[in-house]
N, C-alpha and C. Protein backbone atom coordinates (compact mmCIF):
# COMPACT_ATOMS: atom_id res chain seq x y z
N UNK A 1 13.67 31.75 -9.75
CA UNK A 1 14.64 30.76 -9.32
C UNK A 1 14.07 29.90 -8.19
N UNK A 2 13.57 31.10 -7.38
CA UNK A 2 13.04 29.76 -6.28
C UNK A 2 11.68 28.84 -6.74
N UNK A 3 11.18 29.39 -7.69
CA UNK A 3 10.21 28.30 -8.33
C UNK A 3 10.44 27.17 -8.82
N UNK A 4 11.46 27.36 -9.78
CA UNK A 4 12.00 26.67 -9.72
C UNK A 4 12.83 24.91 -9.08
N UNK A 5 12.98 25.40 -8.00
CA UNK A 5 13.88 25.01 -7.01
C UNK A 5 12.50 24.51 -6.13
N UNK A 6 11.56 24.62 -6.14
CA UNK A 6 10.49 24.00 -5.53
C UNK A 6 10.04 23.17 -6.51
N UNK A 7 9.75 23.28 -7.96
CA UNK A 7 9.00 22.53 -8.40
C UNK A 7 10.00 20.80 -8.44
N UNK A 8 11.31 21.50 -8.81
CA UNK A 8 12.30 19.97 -8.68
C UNK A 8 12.43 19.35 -7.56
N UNK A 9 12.28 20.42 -6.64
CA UNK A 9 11.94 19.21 -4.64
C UNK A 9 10.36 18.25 -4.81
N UNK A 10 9.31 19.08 -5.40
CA UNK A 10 8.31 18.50 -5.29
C UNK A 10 8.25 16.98 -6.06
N UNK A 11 9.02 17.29 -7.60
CA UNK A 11 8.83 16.12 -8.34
C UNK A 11 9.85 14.94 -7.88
N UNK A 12 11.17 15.38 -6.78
CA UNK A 12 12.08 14.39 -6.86
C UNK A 12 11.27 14.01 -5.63
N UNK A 13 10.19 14.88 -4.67
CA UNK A 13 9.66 14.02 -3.72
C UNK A 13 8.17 12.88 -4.58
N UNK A 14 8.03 13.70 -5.63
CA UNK A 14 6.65 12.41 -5.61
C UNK A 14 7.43 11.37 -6.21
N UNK A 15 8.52 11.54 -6.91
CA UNK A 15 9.19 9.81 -7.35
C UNK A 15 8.92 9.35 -6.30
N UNK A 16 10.18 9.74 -5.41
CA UNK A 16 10.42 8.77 -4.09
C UNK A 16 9.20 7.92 -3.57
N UNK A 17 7.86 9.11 -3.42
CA UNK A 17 6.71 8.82 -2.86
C UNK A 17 6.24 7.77 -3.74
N UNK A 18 6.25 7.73 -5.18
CA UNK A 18 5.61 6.68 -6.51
C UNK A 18 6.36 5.43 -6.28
N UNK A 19 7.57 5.96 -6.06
CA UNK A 19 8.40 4.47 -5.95
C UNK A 19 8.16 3.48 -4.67
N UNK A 20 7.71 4.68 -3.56
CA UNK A 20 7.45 3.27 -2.37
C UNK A 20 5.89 2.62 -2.44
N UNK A 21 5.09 3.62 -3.32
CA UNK A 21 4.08 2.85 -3.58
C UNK A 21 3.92 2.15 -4.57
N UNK A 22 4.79 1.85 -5.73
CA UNK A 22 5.05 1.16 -6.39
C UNK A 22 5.48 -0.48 -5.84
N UNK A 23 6.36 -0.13 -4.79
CA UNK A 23 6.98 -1.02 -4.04
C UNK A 23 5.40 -2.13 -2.96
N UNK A 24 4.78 -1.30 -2.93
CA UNK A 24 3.35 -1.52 -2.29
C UNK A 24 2.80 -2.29 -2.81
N UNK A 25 2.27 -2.18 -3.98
CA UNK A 25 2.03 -2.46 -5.32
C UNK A 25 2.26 -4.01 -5.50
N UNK A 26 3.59 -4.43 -5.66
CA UNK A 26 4.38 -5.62 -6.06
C UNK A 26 4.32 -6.32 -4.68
N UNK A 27 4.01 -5.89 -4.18
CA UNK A 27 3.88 -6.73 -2.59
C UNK A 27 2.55 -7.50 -2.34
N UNK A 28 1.63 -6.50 -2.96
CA UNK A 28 0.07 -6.85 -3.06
C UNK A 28 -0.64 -7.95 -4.27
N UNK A 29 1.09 -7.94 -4.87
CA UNK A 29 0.42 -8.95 -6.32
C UNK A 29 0.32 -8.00 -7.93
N UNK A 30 0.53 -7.04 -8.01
CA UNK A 30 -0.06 -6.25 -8.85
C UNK A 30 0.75 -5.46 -9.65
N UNK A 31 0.88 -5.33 -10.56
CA UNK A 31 2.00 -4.53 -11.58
C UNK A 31 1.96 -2.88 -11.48
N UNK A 32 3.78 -3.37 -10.67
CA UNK A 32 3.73 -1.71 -9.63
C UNK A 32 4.16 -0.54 -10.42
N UNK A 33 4.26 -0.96 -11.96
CA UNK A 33 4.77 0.50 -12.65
C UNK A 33 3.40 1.22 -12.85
N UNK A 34 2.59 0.32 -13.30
CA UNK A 34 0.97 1.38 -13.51
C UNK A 34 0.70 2.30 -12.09
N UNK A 35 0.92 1.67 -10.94
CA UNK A 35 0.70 2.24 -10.00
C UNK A 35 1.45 3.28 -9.36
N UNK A 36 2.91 3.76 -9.88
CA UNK A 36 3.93 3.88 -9.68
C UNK A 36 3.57 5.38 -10.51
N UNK A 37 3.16 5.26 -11.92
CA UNK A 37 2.76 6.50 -12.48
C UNK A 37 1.22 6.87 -11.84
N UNK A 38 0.48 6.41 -11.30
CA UNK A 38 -0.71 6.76 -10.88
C UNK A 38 -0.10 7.69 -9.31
N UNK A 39 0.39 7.14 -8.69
CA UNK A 39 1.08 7.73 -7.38
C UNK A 39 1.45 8.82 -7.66
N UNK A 40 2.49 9.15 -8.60
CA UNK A 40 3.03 9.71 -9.18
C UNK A 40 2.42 10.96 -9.52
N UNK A 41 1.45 10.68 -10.78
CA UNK A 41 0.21 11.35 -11.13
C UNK A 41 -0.55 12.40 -10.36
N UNK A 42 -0.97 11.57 -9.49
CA UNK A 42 -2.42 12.23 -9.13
C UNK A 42 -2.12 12.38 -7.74
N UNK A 43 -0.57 11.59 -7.30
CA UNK A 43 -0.27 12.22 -5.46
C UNK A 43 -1.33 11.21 -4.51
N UNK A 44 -2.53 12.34 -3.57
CA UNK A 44 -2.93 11.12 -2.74
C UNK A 44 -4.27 10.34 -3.32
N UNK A 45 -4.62 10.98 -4.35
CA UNK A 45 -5.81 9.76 -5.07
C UNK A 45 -5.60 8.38 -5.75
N UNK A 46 -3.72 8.52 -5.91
CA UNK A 46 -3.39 7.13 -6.58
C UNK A 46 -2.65 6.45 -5.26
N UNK A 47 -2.44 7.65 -4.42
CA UNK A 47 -1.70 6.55 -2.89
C UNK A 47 -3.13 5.90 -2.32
N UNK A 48 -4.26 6.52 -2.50
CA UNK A 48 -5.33 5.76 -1.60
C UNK A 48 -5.92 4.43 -2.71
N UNK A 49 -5.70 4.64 -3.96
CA UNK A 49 -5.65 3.46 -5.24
C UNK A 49 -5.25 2.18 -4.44
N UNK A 50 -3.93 2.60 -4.13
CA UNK A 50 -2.71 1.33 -4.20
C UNK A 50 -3.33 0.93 -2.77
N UNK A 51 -3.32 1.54 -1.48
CA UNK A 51 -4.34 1.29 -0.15
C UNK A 51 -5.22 0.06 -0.32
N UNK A 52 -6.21 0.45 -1.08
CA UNK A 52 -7.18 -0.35 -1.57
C UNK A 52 -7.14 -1.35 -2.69
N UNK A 53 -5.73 -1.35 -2.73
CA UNK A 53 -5.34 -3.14 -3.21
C UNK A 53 -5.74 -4.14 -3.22
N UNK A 54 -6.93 -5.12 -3.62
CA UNK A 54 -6.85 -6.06 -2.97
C UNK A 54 -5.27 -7.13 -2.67
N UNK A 55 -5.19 -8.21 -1.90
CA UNK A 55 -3.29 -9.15 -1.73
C UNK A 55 -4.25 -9.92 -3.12
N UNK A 56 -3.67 -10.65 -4.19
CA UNK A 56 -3.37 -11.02 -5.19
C UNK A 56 -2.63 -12.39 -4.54
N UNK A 57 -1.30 -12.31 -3.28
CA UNK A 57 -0.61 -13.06 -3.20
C UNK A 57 -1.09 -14.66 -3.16
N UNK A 58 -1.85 -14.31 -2.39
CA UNK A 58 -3.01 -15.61 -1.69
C UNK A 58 -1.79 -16.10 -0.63
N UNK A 59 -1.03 -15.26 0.21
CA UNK A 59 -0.52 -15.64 1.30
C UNK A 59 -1.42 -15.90 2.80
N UNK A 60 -2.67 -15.36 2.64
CA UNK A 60 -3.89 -15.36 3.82
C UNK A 60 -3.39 -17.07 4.60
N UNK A 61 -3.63 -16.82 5.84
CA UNK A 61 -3.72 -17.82 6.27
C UNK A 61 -4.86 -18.29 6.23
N UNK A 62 -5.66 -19.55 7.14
CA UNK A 62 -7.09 -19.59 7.61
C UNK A 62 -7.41 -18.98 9.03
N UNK A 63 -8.66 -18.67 8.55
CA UNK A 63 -9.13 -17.40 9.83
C UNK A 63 -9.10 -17.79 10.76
N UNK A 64 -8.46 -17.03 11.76
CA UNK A 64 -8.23 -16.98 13.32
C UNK A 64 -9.60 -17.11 13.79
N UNK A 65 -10.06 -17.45 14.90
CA UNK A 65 -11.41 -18.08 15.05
C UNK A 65 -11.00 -17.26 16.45
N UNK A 66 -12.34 -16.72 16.76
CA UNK A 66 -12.67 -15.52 18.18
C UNK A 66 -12.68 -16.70 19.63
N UNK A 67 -13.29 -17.60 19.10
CA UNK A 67 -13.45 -18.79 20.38
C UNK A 67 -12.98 -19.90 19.82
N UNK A 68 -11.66 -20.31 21.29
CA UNK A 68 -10.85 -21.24 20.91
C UNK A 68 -12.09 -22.42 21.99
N UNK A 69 -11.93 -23.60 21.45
CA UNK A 69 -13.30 -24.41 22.29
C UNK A 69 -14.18 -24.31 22.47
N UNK A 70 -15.31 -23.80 21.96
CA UNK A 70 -15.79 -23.08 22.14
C UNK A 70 -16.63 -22.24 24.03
N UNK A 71 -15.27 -22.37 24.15
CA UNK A 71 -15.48 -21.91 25.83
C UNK A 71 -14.82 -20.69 26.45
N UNK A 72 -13.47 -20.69 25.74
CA UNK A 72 -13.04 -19.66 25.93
C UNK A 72 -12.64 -18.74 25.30
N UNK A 73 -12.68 -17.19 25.20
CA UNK A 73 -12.16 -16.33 23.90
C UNK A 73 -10.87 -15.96 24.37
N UNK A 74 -10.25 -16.09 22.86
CA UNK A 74 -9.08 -16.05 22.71
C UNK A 74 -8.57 -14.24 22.53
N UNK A 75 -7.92 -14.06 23.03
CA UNK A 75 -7.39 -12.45 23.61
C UNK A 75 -6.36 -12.37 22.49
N UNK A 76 -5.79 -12.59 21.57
CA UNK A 76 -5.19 -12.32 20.46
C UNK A 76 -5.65 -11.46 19.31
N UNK A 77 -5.61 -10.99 18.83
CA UNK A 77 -5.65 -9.70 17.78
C UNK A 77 -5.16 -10.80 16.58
N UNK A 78 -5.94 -11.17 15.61
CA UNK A 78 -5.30 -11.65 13.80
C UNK A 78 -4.34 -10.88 12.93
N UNK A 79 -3.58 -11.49 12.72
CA UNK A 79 -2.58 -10.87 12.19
C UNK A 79 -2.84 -11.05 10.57
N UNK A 80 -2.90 -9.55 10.31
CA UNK A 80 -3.32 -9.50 8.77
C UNK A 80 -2.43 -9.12 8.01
């Protein structure tokens, strides 16, 4: 019984877990049901998959440049 009762916590946790990386997925450009059963699947070899997403979106801005004038550096961190 308690095997049970673990194996249905484990699988209703890797949905949850498939579904927010699914959600990852569709954010990055990319069709989040394949990824959704890969998460799913294989746990953290398809969560480090979806990680290594390339964005698809082409939302990138143009690159933040280290020296503003070239005189002074700019103390800001790029927001990626």
């Amino acid at each position: 019984m308690l095997a049970v009762l673990i194996l249905v916590c484990t699988l209703v946790l890797a949905y949850f877990i498939g579904n927010e990386f699914k959600t990852i997925a569709e954010m990055k450009g990319h069709d989040g049901s394949r990824y959704f059963w890969w998460s799913f699947l294989l746990g953290p070899v398809g969560y480090l998959m979806v990680v290594a997403l390339p964005d698809r979106k082409g939302n990138a801005e143009k690159p933040v440049s280290l020296i503003d004038d070239a005189t002074s550096i700019v103390d800001e961190l790029p927001e990626l």
